[in-house]
C-alpha atoms as a PDB file:
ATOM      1  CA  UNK A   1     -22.675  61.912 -24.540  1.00  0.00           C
ATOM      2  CA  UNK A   2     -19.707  59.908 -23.306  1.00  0.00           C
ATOM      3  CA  UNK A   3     -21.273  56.715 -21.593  1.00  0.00           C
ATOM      4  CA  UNK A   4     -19.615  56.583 -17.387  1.00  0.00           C
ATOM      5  CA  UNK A   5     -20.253  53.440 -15.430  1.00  0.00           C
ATOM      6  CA  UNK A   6     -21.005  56.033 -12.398  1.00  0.00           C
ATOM      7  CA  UNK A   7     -23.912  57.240 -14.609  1.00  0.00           C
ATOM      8  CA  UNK A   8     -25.966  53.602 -14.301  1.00  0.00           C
ATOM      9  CA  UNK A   9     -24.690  52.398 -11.160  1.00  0.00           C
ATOM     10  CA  UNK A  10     -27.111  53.761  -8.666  1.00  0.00           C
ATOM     11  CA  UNK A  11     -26.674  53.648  -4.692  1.00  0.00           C
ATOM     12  CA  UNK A  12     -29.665  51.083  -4.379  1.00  0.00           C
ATOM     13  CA  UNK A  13     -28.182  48.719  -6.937  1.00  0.00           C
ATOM     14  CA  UNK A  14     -25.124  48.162  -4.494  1.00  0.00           C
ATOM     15  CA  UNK A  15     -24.697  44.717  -2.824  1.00  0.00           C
ATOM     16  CA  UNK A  16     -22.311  45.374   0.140  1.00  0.00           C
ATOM     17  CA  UNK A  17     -22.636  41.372   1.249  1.00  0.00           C
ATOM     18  CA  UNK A  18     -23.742  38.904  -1.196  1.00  0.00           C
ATOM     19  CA  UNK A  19     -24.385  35.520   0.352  1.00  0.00           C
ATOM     20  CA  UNK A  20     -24.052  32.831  -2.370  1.00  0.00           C
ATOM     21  CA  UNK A  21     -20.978  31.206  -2.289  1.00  0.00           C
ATOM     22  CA  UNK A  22     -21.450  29.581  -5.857  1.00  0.00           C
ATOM     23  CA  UNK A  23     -22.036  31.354  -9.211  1.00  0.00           C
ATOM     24  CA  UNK A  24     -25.459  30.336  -9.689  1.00  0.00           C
ATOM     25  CA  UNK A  25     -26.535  31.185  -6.682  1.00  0.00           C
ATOM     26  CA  UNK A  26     -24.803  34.577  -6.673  1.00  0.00           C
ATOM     27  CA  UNK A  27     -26.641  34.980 -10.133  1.00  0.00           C
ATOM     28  CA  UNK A  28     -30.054  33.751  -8.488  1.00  0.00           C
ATOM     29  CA  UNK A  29     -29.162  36.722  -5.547  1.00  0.00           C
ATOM     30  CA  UNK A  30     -28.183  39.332  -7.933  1.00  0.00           C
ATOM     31  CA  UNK A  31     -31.443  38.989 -10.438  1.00  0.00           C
ATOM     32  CA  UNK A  32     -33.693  38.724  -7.234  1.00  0.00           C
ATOM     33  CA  UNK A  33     -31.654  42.317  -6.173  1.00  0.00           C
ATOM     34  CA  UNK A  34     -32.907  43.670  -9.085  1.00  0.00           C
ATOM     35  CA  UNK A  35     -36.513  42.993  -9.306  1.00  0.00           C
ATOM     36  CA  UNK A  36     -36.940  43.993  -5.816  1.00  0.00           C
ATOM     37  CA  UNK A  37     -35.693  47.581  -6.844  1.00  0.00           C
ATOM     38  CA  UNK A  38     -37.181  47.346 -10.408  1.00  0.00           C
ATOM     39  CA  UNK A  39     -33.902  47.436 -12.269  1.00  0.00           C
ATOM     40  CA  UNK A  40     -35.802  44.224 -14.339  1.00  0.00           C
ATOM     41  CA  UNK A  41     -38.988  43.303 -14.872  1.00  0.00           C
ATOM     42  CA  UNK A  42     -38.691  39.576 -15.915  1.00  0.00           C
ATOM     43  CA  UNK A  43     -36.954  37.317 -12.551  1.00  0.00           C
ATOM     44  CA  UNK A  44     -36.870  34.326 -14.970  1.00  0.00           C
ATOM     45  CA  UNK A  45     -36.292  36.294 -18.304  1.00  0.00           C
ATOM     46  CA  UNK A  46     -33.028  37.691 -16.938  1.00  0.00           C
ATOM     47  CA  UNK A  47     -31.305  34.809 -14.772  1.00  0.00           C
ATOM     48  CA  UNK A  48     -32.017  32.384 -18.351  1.00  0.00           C
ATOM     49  CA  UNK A  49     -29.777  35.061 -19.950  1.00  0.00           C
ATOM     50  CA  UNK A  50     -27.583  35.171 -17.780  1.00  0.00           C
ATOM     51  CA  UNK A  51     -27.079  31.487 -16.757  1.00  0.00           C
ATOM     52  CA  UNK A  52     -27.290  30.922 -20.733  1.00  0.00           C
ATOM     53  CA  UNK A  53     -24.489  33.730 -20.532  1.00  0.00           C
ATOM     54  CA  UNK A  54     -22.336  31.539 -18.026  1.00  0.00           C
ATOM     55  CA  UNK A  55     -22.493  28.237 -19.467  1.00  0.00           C
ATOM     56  CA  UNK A  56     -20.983  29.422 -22.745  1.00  0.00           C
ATOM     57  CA  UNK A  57     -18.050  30.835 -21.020  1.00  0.00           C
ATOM     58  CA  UNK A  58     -17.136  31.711 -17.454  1.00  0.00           C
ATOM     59  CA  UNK A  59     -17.377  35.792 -16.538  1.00  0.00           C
ATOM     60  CA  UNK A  60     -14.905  35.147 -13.953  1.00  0.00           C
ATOM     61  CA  UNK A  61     -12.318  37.143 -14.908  1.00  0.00           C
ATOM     62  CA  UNK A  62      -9.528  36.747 -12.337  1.00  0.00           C
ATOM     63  CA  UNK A  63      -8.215  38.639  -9.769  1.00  0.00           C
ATOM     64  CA  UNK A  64     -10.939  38.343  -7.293  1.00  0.00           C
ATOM     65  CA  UNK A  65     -13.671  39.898 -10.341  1.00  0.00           C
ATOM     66  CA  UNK A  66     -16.536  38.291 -12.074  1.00  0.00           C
ATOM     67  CA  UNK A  67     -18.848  40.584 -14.693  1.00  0.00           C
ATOM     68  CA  UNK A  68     -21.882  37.988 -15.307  1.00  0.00           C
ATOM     69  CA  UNK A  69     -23.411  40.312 -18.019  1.00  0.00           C
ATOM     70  CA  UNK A  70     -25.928  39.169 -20.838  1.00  0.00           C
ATOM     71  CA  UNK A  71     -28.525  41.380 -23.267  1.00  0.00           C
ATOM     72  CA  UNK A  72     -32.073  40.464 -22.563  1.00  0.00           C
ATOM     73  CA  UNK A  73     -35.450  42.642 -23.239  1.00  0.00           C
ATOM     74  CA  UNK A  74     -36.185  41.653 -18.894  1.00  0.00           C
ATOM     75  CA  UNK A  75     -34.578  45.354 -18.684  1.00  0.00           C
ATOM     76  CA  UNK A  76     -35.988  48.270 -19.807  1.00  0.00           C
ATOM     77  CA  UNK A  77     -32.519  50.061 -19.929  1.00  0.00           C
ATOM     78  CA  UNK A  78     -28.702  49.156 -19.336  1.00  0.00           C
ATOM     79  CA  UNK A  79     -28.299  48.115 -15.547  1.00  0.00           C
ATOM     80  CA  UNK A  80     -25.583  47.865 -14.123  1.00  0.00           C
ATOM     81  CA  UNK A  81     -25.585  46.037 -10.256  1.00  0.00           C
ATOM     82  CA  UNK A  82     -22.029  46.046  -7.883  1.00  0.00           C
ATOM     83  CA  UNK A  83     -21.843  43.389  -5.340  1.00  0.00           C
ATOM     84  CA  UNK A  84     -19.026  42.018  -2.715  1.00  0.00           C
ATOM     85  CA  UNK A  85     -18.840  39.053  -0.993  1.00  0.00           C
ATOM     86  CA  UNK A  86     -16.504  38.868   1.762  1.00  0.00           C
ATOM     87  CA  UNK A  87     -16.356  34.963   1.213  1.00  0.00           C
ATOM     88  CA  UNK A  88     -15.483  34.997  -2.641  1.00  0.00           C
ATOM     89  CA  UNK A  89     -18.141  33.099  -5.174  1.00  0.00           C
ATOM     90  CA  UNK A  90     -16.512  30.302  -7.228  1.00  0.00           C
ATOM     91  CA  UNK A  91     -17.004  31.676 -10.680  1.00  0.00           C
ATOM     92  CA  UNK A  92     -14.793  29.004 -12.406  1.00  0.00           C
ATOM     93  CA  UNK A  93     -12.386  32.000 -12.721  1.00  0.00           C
ATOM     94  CA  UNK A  94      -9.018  31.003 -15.157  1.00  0.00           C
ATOM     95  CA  UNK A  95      -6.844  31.975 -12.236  1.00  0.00           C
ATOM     96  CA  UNK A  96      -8.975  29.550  -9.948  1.00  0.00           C
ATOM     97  CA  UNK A  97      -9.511  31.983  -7.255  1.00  0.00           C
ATOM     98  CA  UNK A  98     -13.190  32.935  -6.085  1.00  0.00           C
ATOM     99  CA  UNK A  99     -14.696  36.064  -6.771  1.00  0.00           C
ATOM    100  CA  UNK A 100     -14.947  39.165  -4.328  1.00  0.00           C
ATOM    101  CA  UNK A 101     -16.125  41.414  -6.727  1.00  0.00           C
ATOM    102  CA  UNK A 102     -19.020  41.429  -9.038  1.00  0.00           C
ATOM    103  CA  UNK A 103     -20.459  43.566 -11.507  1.00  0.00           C
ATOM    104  CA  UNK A 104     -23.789  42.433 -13.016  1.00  0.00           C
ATOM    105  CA  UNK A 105     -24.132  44.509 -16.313  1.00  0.00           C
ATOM    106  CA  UNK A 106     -27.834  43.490 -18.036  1.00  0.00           C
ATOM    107  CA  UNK A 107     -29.110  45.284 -20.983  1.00  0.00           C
ATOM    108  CA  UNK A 108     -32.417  45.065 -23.459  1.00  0.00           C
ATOM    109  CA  UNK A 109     -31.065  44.001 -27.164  1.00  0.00           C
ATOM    110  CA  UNK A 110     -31.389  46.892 -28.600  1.00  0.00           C
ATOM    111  CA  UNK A 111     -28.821  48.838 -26.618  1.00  0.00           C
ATOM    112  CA  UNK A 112     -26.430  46.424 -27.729  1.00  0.00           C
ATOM    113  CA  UNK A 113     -23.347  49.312 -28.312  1.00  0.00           C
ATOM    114  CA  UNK A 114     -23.940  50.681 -25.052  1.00  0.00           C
ATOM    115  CA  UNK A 115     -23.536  47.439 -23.331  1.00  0.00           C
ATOM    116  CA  UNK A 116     -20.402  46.575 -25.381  1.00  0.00           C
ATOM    117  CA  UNK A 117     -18.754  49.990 -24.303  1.00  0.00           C
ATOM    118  CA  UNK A 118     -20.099  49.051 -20.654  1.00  0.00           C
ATOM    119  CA  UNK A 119     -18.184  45.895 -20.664  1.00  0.00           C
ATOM    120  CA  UNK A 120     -15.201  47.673 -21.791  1.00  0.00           C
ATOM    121  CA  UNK A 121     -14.695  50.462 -19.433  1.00  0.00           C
ATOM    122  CA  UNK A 122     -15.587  48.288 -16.040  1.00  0.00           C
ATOM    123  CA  UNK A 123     -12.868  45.872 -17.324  1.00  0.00           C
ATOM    124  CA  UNK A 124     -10.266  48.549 -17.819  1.00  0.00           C
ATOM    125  CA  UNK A 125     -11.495  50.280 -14.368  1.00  0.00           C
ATOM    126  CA  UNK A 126     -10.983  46.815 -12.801  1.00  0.00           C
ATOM    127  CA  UNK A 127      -7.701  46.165 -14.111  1.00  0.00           C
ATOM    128  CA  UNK A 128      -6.351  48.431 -11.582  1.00  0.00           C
ATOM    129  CA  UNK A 129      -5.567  46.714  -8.558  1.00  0.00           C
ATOM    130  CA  UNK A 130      -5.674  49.527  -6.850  1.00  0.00           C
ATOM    131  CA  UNK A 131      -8.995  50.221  -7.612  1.00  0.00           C
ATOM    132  CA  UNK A 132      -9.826  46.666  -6.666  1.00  0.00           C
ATOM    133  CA  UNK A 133      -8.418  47.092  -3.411  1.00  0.00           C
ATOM    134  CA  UNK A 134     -10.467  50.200  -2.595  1.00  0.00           C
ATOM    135  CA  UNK A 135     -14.002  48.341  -3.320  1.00  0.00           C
ATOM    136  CA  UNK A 136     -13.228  45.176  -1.186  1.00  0.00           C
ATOM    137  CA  UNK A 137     -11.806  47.634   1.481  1.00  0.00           C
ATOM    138  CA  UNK A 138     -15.386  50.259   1.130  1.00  0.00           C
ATOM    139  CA  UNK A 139     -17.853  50.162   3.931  1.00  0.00           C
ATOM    140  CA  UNK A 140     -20.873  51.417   2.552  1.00  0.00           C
ATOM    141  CA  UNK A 141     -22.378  51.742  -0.951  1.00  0.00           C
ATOM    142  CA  UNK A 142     -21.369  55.469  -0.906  1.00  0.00           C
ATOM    143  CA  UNK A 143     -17.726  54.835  -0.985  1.00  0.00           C
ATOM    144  CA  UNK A 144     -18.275  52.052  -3.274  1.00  0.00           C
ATOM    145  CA  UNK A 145     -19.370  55.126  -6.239  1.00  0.00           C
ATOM    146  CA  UNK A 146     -17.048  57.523  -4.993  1.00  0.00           C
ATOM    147  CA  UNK A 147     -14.325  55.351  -5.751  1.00  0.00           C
ATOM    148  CA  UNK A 148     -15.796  54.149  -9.278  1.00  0.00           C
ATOM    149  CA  UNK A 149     -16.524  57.987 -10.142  1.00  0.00           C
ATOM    150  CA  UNK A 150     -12.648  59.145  -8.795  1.00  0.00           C
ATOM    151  CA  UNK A 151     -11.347  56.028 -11.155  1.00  0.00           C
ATOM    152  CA  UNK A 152     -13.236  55.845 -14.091  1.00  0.00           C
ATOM    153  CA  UNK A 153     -11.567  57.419 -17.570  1.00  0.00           C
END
């Protein structure tokens, strides 16, 4: 079975208006997302990874995107969390412009190829500006999977 982003990206682990103007923050607002709708079962477990994750090197990619991502056993299974901030989120991007769009892609160790091919297909998805310009532009979580479903290879 081919792995599709729209396959883990659920309509309850879409963040139409994330707060947090920095990255920690954000990361603090995303992790607390997901152990209100049991996407993780460690808080602390998974924002360690993932703030572990950041310090080694930025996952703001450019172009308005940032993929925080990081393996850790506070998920049972890969998650994968979308979130928009209509103020951008400093995520010490290369390009130096703030983050609109975020993906938060967690998974448990031993799904490690999974997560890899995760990674790679959001990237590609997100290299389309097009595409990019369609999820700032969505107004409600159901457009937001339409358009990764109608995009995704």
């Amino acid at each position: 079975m081919e792995l599709r982003i729209s396959d883990f990206l659920k309509p309850e682990a879409v963040m139409m208006d994330l707060s947090s103007k920095d990255k920690i923050s954000a990361i603090k607002e995303l992790v607390e997302h997901m152990v209100t709708n049991h996407f993780a079962r460690d808080r602390e477990e998974l924002f360690n990874a993932l703030a572990k994750r950041e310090n080694l090197e930025s996952t703001g990619i450019g172009d308005g995107i940032a993929i925080p991502h990081a393996r850790t056993d506070a998920v049972g299974d890969l998650v994968l969390i979308f979130a928009r901030s209509s103020i951008g989120v400093d995520f010490s991007a290369f390009d130096g412009k703030p983050s609109y769009i975020i993906f938060l892609i967690a998974s448990p160790e031993n799904k490690k190829s999974e997560y890899i091919v995760a990674l790679a297909k959001l990237s590609r998805l997100l290299r389309k500006s097009a595409v990019r310009e369609q999820l700032r532009n969505a107004t409600n979580n159901k457009e937001i999977l339409e358009i990764i479903k109608k995009n995704e290879e």
